[in-house]
Protein backbone atom coordinates (compact mmCIF):
# COMPACT_ATOMS: atom_id res chain seq x y z
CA UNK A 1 49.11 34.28 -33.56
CA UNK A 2 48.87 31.25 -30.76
CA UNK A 3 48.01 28.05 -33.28
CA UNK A 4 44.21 27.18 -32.66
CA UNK A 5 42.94 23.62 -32.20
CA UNK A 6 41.15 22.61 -35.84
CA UNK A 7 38.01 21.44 -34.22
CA UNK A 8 37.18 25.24 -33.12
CA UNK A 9 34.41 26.68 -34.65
CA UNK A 10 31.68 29.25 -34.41
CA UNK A 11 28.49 29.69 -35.85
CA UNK A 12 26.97 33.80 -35.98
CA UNK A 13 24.08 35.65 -37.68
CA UNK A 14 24.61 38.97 -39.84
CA UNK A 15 21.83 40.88 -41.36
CA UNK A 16 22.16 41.30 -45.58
CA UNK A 17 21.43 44.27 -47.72
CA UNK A 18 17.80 43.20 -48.04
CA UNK A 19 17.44 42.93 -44.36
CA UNK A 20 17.19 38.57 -44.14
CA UNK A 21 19.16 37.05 -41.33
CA UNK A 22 21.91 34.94 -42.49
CA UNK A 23 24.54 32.71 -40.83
CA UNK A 24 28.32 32.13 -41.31
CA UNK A 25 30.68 29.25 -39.57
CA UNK A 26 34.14 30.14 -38.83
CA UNK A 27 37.01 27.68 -38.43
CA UNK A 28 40.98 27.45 -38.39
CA UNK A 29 43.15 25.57 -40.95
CA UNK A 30 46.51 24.81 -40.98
CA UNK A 31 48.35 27.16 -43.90
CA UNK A 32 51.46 25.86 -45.92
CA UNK A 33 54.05 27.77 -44.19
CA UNK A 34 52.70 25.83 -40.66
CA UNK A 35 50.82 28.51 -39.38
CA UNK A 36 47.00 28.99 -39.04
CA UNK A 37 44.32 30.59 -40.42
CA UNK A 38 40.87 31.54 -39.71
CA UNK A 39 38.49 31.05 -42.72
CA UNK A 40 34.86 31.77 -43.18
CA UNK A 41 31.50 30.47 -45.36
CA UNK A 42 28.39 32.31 -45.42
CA UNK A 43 24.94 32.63 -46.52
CA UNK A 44 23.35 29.70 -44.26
CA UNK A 45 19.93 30.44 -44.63
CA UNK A 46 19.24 28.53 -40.71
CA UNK A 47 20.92 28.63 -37.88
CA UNK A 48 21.16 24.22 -38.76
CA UNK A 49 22.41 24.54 -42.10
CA UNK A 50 25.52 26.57 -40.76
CA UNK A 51 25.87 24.17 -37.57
CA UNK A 52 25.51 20.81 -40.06
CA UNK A 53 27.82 22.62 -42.63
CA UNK A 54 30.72 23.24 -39.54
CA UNK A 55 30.29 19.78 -38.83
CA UNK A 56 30.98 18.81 -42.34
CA UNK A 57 33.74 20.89 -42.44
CA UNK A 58 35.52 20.13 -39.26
CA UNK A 59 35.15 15.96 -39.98
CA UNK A 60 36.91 16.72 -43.24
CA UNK A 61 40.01 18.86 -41.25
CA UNK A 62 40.33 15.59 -38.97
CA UNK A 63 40.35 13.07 -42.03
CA UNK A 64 43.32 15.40 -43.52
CA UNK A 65 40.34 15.97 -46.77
CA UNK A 66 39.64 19.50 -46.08
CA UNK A 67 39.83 21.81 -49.61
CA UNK A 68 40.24 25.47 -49.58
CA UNK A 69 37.77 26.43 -51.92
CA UNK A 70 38.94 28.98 -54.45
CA UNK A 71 36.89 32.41 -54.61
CA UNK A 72 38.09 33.03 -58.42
CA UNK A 73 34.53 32.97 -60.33
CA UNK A 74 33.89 30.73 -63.50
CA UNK A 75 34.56 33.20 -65.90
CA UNK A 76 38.25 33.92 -64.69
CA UNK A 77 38.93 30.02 -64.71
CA UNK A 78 37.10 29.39 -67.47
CA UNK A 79 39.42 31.57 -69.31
CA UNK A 80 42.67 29.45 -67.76
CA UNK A 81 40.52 26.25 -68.79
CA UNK A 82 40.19 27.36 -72.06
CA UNK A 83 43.67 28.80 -72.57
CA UNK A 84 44.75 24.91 -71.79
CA UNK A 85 42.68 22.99 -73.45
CA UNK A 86 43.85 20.82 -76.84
CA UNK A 87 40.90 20.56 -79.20
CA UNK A 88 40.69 21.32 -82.77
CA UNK A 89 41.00 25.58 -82.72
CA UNK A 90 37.36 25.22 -84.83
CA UNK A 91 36.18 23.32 -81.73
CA UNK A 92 37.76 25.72 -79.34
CA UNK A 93 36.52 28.87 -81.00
CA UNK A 94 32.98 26.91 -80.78
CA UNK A 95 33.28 26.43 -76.93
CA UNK A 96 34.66 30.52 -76.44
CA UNK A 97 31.91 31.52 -78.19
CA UNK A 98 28.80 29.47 -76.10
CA UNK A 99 30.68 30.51 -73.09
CA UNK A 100 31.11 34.38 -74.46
CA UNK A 101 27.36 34.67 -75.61
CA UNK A 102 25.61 32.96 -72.98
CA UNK A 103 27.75 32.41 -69.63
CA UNK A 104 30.05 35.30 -69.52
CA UNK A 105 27.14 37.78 -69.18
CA UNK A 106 25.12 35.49 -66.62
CA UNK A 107 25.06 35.73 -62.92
CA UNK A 108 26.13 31.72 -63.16
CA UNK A 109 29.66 33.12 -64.93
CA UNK A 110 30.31 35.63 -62.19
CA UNK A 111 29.59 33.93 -59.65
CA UNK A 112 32.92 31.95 -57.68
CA UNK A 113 32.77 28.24 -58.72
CA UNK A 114 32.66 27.04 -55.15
CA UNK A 115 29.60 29.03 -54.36
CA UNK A 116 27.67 27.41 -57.96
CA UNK A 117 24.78 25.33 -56.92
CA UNK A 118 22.42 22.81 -58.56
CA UNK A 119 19.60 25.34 -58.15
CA UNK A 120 21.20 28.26 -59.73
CA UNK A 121 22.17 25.94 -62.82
CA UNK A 122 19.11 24.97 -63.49
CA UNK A 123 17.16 28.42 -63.08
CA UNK A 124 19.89 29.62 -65.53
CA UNK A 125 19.26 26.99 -68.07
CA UNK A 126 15.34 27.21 -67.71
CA UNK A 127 15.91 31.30 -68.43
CA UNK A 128 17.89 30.04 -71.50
CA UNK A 129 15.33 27.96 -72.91
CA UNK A 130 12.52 31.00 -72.51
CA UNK A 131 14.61 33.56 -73.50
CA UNK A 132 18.33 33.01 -74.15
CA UNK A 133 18.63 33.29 -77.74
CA UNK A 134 21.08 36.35 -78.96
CA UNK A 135 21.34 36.49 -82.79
CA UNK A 136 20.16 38.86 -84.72
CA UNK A 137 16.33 38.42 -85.48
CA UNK A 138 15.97 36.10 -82.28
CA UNK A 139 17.09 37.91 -79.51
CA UNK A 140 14.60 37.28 -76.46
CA UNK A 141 13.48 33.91 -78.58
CA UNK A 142 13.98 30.47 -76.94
CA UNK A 143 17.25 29.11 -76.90
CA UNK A 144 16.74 25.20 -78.22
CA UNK A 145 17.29 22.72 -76.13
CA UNK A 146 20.21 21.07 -77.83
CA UNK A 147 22.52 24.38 -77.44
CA UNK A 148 21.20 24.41 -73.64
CA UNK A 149 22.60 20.96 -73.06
CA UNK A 150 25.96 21.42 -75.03
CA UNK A 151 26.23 24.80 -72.70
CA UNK A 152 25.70 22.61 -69.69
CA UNK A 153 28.41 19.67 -70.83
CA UNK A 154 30.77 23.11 -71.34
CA UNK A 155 29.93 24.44 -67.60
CA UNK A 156 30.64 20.82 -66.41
CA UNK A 157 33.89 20.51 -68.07
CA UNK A 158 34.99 23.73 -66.75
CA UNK A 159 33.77 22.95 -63.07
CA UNK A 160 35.23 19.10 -63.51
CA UNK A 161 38.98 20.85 -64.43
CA UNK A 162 38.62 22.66 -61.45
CA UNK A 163 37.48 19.81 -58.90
CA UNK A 164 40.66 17.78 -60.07
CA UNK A 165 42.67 20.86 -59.18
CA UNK A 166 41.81 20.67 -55.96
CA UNK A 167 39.78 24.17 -56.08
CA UNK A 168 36.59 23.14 -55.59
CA UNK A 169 34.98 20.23 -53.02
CA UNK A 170 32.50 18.60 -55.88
CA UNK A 171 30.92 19.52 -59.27
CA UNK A 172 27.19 20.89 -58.79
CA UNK A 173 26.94 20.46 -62.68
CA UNK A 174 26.63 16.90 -62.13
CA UNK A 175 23.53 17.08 -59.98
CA UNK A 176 21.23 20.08 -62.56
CA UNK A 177 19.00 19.20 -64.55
CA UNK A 178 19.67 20.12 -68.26
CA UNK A 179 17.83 18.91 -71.04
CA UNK A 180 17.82 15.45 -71.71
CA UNK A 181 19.54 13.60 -74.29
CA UNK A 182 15.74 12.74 -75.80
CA UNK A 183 14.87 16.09 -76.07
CA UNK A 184 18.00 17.62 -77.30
CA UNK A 185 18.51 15.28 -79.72
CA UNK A 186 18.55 16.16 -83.39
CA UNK A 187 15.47 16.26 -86.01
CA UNK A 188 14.68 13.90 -87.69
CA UNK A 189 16.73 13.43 -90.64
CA UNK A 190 15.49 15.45 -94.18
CA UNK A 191 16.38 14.00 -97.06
CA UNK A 192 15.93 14.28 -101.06
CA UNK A 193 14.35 12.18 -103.62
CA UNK A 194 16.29 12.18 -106.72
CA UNK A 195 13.21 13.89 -108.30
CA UNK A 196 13.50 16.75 -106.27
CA UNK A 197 17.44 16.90 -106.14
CA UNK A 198 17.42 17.03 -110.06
CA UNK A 199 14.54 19.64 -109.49
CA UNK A 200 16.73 22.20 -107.45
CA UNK A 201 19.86 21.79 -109.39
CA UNK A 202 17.70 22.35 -112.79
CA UNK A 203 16.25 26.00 -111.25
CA UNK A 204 19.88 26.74 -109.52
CA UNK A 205 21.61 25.60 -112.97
CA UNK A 206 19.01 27.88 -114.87
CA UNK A 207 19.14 31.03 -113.08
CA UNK A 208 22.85 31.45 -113.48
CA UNK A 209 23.66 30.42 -109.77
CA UNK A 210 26.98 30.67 -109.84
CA UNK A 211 27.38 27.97 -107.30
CA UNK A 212 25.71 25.64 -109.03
CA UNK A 213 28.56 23.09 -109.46
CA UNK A 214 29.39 23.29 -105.73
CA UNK A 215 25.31 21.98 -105.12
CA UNK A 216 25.95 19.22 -107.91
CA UNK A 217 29.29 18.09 -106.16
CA UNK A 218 27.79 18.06 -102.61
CA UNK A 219 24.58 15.52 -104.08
CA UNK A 220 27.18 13.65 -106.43
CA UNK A 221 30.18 12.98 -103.70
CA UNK A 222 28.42 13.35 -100.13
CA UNK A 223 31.75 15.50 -98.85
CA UNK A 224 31.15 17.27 -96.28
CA UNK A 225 31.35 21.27 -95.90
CA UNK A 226 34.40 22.26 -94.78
CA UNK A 227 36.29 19.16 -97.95
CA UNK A 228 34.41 21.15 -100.35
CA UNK A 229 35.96 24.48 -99.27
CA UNK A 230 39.23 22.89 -98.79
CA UNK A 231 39.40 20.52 -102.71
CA UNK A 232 42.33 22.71 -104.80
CA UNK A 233 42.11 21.44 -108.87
CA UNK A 234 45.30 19.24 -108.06
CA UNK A 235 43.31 16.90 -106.08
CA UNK A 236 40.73 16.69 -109.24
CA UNK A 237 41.64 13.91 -111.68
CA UNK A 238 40.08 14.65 -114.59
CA UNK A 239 40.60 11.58 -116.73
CA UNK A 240 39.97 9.04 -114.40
CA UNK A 241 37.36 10.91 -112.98
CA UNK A 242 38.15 10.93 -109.15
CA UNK A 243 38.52 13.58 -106.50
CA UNK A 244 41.18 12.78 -103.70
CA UNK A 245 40.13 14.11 -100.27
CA UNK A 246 42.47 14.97 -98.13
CA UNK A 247 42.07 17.59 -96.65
CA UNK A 248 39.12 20.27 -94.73
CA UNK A 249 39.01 24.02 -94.54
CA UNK A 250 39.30 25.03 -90.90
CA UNK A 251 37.97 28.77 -90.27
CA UNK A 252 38.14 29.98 -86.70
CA UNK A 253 36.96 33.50 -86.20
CA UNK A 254 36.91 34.87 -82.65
CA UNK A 255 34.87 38.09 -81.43
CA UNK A 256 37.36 41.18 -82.39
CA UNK A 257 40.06 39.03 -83.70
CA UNK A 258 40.60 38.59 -87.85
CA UNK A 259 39.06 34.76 -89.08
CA UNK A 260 42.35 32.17 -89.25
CA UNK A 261 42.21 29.89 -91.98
CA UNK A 262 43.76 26.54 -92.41
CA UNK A 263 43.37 23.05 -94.01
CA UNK A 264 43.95 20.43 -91.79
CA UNK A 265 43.04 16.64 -92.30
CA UNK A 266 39.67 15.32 -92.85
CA UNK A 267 37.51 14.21 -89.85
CA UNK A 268 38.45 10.31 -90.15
CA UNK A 269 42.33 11.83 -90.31
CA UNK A 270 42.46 9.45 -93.68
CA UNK A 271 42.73 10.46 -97.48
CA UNK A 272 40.09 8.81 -99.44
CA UNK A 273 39.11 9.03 -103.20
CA UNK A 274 35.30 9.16 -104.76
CA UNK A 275 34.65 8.19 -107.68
CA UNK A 276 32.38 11.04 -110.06
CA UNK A 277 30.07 10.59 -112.81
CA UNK A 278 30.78 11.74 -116.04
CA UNK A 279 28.30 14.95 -115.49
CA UNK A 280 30.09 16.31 -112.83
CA UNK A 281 33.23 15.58 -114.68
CA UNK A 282 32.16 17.46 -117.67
CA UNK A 283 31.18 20.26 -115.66
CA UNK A 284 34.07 20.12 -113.35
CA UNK A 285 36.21 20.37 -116.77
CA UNK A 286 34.31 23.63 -118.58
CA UNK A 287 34.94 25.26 -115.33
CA UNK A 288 38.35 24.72 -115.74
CA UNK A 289 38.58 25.49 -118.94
CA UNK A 290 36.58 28.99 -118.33
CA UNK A 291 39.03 30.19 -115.53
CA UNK A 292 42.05 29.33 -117.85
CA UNK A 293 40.00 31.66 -120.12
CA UNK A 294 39.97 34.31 -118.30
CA UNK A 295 41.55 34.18 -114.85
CA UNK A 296 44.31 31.59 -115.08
CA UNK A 297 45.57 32.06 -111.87
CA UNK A 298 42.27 30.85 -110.79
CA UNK A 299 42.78 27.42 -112.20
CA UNK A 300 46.12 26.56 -111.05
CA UNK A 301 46.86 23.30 -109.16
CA UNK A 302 46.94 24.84 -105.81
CA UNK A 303 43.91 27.19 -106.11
CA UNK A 304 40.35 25.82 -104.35
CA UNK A 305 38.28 25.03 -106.74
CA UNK A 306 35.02 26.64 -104.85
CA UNK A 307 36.02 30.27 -103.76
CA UNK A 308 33.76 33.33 -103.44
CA UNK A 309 33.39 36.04 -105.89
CA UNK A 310 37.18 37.49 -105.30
CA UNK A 311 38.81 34.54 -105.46
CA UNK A 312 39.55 34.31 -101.85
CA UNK A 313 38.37 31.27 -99.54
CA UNK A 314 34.44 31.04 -98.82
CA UNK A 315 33.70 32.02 -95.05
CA UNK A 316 31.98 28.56 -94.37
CA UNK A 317 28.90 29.96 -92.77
CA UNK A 318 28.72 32.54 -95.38
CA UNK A 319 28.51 29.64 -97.31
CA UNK A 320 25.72 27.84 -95.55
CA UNK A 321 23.93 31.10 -95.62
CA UNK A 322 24.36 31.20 -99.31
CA UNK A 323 22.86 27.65 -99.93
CA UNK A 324 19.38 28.39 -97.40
CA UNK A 325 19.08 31.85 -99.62
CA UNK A 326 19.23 29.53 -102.50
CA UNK A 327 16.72 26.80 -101.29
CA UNK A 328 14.04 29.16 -99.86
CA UNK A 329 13.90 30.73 -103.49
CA UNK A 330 13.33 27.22 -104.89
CA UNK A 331 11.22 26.17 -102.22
CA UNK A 332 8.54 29.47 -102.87
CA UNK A 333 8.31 28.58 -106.85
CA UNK A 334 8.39 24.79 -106.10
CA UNK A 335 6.29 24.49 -102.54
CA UNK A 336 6.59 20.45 -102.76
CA UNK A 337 10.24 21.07 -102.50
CA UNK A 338 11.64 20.40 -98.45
CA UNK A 339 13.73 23.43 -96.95
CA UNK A 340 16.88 21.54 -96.29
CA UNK A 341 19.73 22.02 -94.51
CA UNK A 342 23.46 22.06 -96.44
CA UNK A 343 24.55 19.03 -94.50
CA UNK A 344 21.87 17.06 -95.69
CA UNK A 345 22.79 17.21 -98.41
CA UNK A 346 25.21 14.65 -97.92
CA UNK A 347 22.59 12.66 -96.06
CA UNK A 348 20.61 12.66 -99.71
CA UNK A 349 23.71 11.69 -101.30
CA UNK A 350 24.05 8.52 -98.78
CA UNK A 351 20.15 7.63 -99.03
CA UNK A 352 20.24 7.83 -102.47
CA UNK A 353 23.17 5.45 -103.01
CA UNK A 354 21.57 3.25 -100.34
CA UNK A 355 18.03 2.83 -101.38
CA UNK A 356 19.20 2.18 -104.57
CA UNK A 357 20.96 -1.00 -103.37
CA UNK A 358 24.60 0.15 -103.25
CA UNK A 359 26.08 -1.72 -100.80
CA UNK A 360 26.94 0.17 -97.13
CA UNK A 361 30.27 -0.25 -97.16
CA UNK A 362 30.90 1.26 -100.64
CA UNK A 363 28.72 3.94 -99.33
CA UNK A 364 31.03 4.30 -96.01
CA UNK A 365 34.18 4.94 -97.80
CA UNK A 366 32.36 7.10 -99.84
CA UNK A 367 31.57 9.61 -97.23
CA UNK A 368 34.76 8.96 -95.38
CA UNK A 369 32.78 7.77 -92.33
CA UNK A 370 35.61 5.31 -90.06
CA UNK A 371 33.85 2.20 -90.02
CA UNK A 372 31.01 0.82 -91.76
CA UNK A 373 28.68 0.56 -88.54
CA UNK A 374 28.63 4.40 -88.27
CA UNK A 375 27.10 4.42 -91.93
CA UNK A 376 24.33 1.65 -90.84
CA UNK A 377 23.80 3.63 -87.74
CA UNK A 378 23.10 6.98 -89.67
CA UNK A 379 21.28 5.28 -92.07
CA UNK A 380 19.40 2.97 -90.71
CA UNK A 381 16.29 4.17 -92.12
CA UNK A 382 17.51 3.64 -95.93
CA UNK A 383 19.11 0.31 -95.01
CA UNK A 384 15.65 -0.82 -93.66
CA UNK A 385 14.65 -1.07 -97.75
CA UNK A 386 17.44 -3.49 -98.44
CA UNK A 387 16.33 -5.34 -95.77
CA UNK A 388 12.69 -6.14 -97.77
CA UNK A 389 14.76 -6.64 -101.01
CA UNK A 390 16.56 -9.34 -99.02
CA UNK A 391 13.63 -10.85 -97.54
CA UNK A 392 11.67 -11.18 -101.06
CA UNK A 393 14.80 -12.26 -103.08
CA UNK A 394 14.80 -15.63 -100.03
CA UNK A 395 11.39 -15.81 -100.39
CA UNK A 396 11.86 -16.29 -104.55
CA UNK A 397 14.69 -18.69 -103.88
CA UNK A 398 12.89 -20.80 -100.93
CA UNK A 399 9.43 -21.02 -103.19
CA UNK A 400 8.41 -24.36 -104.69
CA UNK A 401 9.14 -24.47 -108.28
CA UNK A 402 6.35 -24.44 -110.24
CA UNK A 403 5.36 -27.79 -112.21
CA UNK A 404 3.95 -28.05 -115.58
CA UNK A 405 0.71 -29.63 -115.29
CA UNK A 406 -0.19 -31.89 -118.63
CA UNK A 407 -2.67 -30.98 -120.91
CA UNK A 408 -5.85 -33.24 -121.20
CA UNK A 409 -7.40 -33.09 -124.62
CA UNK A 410 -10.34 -34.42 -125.58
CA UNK A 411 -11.03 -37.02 -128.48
């Protein structure tokens, strides 16, 4: 084939399917092996569009900037993407399963990531927040916005990978609309007083709950799900009451594949050790002390000390699903009682410790957080009390010391 000049082009018309008139530009590129080739765009909804999109094209072949845009659709590179990526496999098996539920079955995943517009991302995530919830009990509900957003970041990541590769000419995630971060941030935080913690572990205690100890260890340490699942009784030092942490259960379970569990390291990556009162120590003890009873291989030094009714490692949303059972019951015979979530359980833990003047940082290594800021950041609201103990203790110490005035008596 003679080699073509690359500042040919043509503009035509076709007729769709639906009968519209639509335009596509043709234009010639040079090919690796130092030949030509004749490529073509289409779906120009004008005549202009087509003409200002040659243009655009044709500048780019002069300036040597000219990308062939791949016609592989976002869910065949999402799947390279994904293949690639190193994240923690909990975090992976997260990001599979947004993308499985929600973007693999949309026209936004078929469609080729050079042809993904601004528009189409945002009528997909305003169809997601009518309608794009697909558990069980929800399906057709409104999908919040929080999961919208982290769905978008995910689409962006996936469309950013591919502009670096050269595939794609820029990143139409960048210019939708998602949710804001102000409206996908989280609820406001739910805590416990320590009246109504002592409340719910009395009725959980009293009608044979056989979790009860995990509940007492989650308000008396602040760990955090996955170091509960993962504590074995070797990190449990029973008579200096202390628990070493060093370690979280990691459960990844993948549509149609069996659940993979590990321990890896904790979330700050460091070991840490927390302190426990002697109630938790006692009851900690007369567990032990049971299983040796009974099922000794239960209370070895390498067993987890919280496993479900076989023995075997708790599934960790099992788990969660176990403690909301648990707290709705409470919550119907005791309707002052707040419906909270597992996790904040560890916030009631922290606001506990806080209010009651502990000082942040002793609370910080506590929970394991990395630095002491992130505690006063998550916090702040409990923190805010310490503040007014601080202000009236200067207030005592800057106030003019009373004087004794003397007595007059009278003859």
């Amino acid at each position: 084939m003679p080699r073509r000049p690359n500042q040919d082009g043509t503009v035509s018309s076709y007729v769709t399917q639906a009968g519209e008139t639509k335009y596509r530009i043709a234009y010639w590129v040079d090919r690796a092996d130092g030949d030509s080739a004749r490529r073509f765009r289409r779906g120009f909804a004008t005549e202009r569009d087509a003409l200002n999109a040659l243009t655009e094209v044709q500048v780019d072949i002069r300036r040597g900037d000219h990308i062939e845009e791949t016609r592989e659709s976002l869910n065949a590179y999402a799947e390279k993407y994904f293949d690639a990526l190193r994240v923690r496999p909990t975090t992976l098996a997260g990001y599979r399963k947004h993308f499985r539920v929600h973007v693999l079955p949309s026209s936004v995943g078929r469609s080729p990531i050079a042809a993904i517009s601004k528009d189409q991302l945002n009528r997909f995530y305003r169809q997601l927040e009518v309608n794009g919830r697909k558990d069980r009990g929800h399906i057709g509900d409104p999908l919040g916005a929080a999961t919208v957003r982290h769905i978008h970041v995910l689409i962006s990541q996936v469309l950013q990978h591919a502009l670096e590769d050269g595939l794609i000419r820029f990143n139409a995630a960048k210019r939708a609309s998602p949710p804001s971060k102000l409206e996908a941030a989280p609820p406001e935080m739910a805590t416990w007083s320590a009246e109504d913690a002592r409340l719910f572990l009395e009725w959980s205690q009293s009608s044979g709950d056989y979790l009860w100890l995990a509940w007492l260890t989650l308000l008396g340490t602040g760990m955090r799900r996955g170091e509960i699942l993962g504590i074995r009784w070797k990190d449990l030092d029973l008579e200096n009451n202390v628990i070493t942490i060093a370690r979280a259960m990691s459960y990844v379970k993948e549509a149609g594949k069996k659940p993979i569990i590990d321990f890896r390291a904790t979330k700050s990556g460091r070991v840490r050790n927390v302190d426990i009162d002697v109630r938790l120590a006692g009851a900690f003890r007369a567990k032990r002390d049971m299983l040796r009873a009974v099922s000794p291989e239960l209370a070895r030094g390498e067993h987890l000390i919280f496993c479900n009714r076989y023995g075997q490692p708790h599934n960790p949303t099992q788990f969660s699903r176990q403690w909301r059972e648990r707290v709705l019951k409470a919550c119907a015979l005791h309707p002052d009682l707040d419906e909270l979530h597992l996790h904040e359980l560890r916030h009631t833990h922290a606001t506990l410790l806080l209010r009651a003047g502990v000082h942040p940082k002793i609370v910080s290594e506590r929970l394991g957080h990395a630095d002491i800021q992130t505690t006063l950041n998550t916090y702040s609201h409990a923190v805010r009390t310490l503040q007014r103990g601080a202000a009236d203790l200067v207030g005592q110490l800057l106030s003019p010391v009373p004087t004794e005035q003397p007595t007059l008596t009278t003859p």
